[in-house]
C-alpha atoms as a PDB file:
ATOM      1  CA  UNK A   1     -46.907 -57.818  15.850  1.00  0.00           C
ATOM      2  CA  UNK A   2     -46.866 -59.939  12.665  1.00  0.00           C
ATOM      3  CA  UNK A   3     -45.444 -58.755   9.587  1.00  0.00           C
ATOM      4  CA  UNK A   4     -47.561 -57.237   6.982  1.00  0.00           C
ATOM      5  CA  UNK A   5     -47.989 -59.929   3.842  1.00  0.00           C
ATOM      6  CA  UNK A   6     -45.654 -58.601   0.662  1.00  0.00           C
ATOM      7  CA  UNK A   7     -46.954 -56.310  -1.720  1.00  0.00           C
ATOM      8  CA  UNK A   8     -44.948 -54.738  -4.988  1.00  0.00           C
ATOM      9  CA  UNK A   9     -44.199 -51.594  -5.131  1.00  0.00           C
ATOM     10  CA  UNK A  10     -43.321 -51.615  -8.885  1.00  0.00           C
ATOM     11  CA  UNK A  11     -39.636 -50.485  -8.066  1.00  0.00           C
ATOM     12  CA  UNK A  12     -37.024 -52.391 -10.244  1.00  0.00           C
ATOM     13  CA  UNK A  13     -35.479 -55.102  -8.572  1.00  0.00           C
ATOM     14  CA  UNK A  14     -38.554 -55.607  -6.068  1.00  0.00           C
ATOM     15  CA  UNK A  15     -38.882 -59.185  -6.028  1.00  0.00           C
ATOM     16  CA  UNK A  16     -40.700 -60.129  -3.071  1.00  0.00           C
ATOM     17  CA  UNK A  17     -40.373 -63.780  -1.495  1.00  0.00           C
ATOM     18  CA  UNK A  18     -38.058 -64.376  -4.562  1.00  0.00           C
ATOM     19  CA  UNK A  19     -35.559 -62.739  -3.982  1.00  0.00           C
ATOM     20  CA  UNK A  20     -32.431 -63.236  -4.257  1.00  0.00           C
ATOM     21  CA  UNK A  21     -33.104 -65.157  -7.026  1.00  0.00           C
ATOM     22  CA  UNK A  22     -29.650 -66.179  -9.399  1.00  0.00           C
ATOM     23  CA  UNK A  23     -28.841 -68.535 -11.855  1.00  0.00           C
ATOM     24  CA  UNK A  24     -25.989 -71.101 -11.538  1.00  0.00           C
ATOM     25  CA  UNK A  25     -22.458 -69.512 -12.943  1.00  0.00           C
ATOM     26  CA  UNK A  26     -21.404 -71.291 -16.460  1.00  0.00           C
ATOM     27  CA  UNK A  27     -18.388 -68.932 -16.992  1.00  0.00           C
ATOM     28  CA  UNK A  28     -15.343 -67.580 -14.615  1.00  0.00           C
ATOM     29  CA  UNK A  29     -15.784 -64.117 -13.287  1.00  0.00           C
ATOM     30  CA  UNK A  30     -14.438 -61.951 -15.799  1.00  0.00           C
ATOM     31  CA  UNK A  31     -13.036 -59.748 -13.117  1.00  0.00           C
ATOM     32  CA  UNK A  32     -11.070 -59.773 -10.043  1.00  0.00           C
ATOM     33  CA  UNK A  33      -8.942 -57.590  -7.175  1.00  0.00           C
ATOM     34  CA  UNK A  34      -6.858 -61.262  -7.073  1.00  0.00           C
ATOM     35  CA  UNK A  35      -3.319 -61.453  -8.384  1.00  0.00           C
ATOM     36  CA  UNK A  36      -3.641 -62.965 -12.076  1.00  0.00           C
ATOM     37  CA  UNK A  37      -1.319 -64.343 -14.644  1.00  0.00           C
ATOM     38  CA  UNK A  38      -1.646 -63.382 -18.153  1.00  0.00           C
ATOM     39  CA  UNK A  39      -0.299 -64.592 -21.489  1.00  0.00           C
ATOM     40  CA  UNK A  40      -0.210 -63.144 -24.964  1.00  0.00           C
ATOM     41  CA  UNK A  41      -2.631 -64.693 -27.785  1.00  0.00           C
ATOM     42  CA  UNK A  42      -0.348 -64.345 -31.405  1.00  0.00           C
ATOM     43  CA  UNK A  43      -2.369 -64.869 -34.668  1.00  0.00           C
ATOM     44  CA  UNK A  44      -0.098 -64.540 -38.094  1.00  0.00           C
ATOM     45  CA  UNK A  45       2.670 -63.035 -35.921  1.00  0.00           C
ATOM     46  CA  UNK A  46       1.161 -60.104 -34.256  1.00  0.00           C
ATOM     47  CA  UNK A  47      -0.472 -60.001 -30.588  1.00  0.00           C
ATOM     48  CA  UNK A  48      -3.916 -60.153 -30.374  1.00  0.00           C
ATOM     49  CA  UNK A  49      -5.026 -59.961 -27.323  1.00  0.00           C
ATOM     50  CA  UNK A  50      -4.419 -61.209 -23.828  1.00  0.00           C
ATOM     51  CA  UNK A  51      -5.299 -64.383 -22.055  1.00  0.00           C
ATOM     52  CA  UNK A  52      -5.377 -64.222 -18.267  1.00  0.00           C
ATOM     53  CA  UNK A  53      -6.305 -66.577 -15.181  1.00  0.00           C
ATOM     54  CA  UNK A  54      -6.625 -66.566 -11.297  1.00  0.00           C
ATOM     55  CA  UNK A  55      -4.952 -68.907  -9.707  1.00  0.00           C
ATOM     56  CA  UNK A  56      -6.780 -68.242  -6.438  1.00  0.00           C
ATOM     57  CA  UNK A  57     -10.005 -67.237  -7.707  1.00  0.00           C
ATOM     58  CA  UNK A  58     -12.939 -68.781 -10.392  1.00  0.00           C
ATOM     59  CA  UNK A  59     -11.626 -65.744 -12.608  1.00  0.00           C
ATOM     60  CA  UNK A  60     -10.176 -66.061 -15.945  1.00  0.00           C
ATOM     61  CA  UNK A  61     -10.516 -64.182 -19.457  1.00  0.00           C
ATOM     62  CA  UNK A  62      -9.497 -62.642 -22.752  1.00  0.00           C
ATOM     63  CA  UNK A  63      -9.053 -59.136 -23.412  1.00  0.00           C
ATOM     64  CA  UNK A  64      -8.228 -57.635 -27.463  1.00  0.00           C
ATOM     65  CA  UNK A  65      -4.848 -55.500 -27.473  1.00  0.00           C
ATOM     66  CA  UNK A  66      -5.675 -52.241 -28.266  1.00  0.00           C
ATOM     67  CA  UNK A  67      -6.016 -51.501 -32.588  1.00  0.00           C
ATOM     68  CA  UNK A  68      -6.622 -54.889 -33.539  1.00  0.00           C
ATOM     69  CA  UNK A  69     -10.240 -54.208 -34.392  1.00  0.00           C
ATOM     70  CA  UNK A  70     -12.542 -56.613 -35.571  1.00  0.00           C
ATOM     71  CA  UNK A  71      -9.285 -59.070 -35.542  1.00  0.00           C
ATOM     72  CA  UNK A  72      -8.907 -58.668 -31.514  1.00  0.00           C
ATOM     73  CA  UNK A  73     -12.184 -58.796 -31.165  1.00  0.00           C
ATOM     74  CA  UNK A  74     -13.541 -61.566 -33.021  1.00  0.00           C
ATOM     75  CA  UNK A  75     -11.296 -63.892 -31.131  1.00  0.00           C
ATOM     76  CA  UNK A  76     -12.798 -63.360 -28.218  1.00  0.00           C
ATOM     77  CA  UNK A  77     -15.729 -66.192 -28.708  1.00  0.00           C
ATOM     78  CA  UNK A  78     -13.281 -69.166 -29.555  1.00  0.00           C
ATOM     79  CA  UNK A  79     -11.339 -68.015 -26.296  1.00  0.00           C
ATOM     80  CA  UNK A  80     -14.690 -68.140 -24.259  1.00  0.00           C
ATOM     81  CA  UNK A  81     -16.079 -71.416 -25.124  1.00  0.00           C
ATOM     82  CA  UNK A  82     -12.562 -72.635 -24.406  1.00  0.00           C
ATOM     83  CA  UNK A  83     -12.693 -70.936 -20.905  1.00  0.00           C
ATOM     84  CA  UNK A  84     -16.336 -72.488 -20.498  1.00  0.00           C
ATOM     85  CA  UNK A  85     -15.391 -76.132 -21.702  1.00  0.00           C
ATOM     86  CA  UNK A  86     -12.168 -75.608 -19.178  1.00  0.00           C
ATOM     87  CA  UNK A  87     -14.445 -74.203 -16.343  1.00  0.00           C
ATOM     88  CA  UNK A  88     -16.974 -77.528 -16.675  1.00  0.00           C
ATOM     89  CA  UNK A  89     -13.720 -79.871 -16.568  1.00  0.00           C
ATOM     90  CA  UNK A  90     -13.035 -78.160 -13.035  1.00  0.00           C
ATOM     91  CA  UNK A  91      -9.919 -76.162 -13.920  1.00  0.00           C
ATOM     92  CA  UNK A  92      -9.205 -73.045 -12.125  1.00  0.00           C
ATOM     93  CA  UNK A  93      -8.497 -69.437 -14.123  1.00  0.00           C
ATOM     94  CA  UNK A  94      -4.695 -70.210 -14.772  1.00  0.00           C
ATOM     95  CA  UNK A  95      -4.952 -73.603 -15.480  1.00  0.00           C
ATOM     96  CA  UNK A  96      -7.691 -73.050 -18.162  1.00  0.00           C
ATOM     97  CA  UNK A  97      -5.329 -70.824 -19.724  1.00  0.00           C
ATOM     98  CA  UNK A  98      -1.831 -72.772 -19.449  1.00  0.00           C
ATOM     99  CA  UNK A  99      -3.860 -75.209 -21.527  1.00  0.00           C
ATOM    100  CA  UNK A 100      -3.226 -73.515 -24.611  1.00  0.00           C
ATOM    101  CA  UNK A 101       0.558 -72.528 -23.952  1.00  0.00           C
ATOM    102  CA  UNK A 102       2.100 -74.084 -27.532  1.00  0.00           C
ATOM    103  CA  UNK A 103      -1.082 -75.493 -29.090  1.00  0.00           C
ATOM    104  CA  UNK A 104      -1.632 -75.056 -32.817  1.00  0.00           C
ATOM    105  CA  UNK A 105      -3.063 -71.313 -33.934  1.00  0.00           C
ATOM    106  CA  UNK A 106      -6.850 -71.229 -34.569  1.00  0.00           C
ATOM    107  CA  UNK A 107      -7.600 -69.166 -37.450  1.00  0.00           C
ATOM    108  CA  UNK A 108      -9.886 -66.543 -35.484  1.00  0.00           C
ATOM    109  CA  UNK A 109      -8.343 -67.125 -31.800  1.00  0.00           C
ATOM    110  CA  UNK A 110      -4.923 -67.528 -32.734  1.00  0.00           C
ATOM    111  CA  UNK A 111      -2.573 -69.204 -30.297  1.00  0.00           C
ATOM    112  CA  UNK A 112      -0.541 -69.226 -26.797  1.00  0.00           C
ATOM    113  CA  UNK A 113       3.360 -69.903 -27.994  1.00  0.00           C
ATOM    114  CA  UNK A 114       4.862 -72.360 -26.359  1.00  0.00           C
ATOM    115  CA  UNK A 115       7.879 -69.518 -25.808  1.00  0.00           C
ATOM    116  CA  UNK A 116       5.549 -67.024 -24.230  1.00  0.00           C
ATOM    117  CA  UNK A 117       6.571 -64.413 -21.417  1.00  0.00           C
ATOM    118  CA  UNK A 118       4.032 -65.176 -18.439  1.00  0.00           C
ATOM    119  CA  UNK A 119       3.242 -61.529 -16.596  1.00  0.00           C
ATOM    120  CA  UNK A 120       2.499 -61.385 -13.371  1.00  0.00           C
ATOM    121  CA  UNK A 121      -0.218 -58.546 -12.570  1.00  0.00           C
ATOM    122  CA  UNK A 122      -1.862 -57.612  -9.443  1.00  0.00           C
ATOM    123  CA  UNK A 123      -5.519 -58.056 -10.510  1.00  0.00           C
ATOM    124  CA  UNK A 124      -7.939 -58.278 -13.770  1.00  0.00           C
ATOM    125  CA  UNK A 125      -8.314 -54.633 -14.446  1.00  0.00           C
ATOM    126  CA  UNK A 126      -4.124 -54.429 -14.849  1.00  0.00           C
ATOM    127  CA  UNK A 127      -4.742 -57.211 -17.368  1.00  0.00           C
ATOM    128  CA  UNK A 128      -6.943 -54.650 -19.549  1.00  0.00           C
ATOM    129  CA  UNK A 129      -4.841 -51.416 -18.645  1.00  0.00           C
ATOM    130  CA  UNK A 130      -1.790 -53.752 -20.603  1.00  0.00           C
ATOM    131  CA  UNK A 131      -3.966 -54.309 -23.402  1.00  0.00           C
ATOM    132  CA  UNK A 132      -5.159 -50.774 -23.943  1.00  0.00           C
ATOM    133  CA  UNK A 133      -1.566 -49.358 -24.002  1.00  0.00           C
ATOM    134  CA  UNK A 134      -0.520 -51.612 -26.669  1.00  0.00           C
ATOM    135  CA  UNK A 135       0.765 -49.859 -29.979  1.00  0.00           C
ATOM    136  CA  UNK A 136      -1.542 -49.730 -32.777  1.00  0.00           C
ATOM    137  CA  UNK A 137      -1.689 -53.044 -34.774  1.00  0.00           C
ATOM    138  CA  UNK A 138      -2.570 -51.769 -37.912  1.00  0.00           C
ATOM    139  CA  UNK A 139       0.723 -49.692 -38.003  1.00  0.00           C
ATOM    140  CA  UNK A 140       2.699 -52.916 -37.330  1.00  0.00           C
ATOM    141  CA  UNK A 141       1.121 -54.851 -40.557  1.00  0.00           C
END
């Protein structure tokens, strides 16, 4: 028996001969259950935030320590068109962040010193559990 033609049904996510539809990726995944390496981000002497990378995986991202505010979170876009430029040059997660290990500090992104302690976590998700237990920044002014 041949298959009836398609008809909508008006249910969300119904698209027919369409689907799956997707656009091409422009950005790492900004999550993974792979092992990741992370780095702190330092702007005027106090951690920011956290850089971290996949070495296995097209993962990679920055995540604001917890209290920094609009500080933490505002470098967050100078990070991610860093991570896209990196991702378009072919660099994996890790290597797109060990390019900034000792540049000089952007003003709203801050910087990767070239003395940082590299972590070692098991995934993304410990990545943002190390931010969120961070002290309060504002106490540390």
């Amino acid at each position: 028996m041949p298959e009836p033609p398609w008809e909508p049904t008006g249910r969300p996510g119904d698209f027919g001969p369409l689907g799956p539809w997707t656009l091409e990726r422009t950005e790492y995944l900004g999550r993974t259950d792979a092992p990741v390496r992370c780095l702190p981000v330092v702007l005027r002497g106090h951690v920011i935030g956290y850089l971290w990378g996949s070495e296995t995986e097209d993962a990679a991202g920055y995540v604001s320590r917890a209290g920094t505010g609009a500080v933490g979170f505002d470098a967050g876009g100078p990070w991610l068109r860093r991570f896209r430029e990196a991702r378009d040059a072919g660099l994996s997660g890790w290597e797109a962040v060990q390019l900034w290990i000792g540049e000089p500090a952007d003003p709203r992104a801050g910087a990767i010193p070239a003395d940082a302690a590299e972590l070692a976590l098991p995934d993304s998700a410990a990545a943002r559990r190390l931010a969120r237990s961070a002290d309060d920044y504002a106490r540390r002014r």
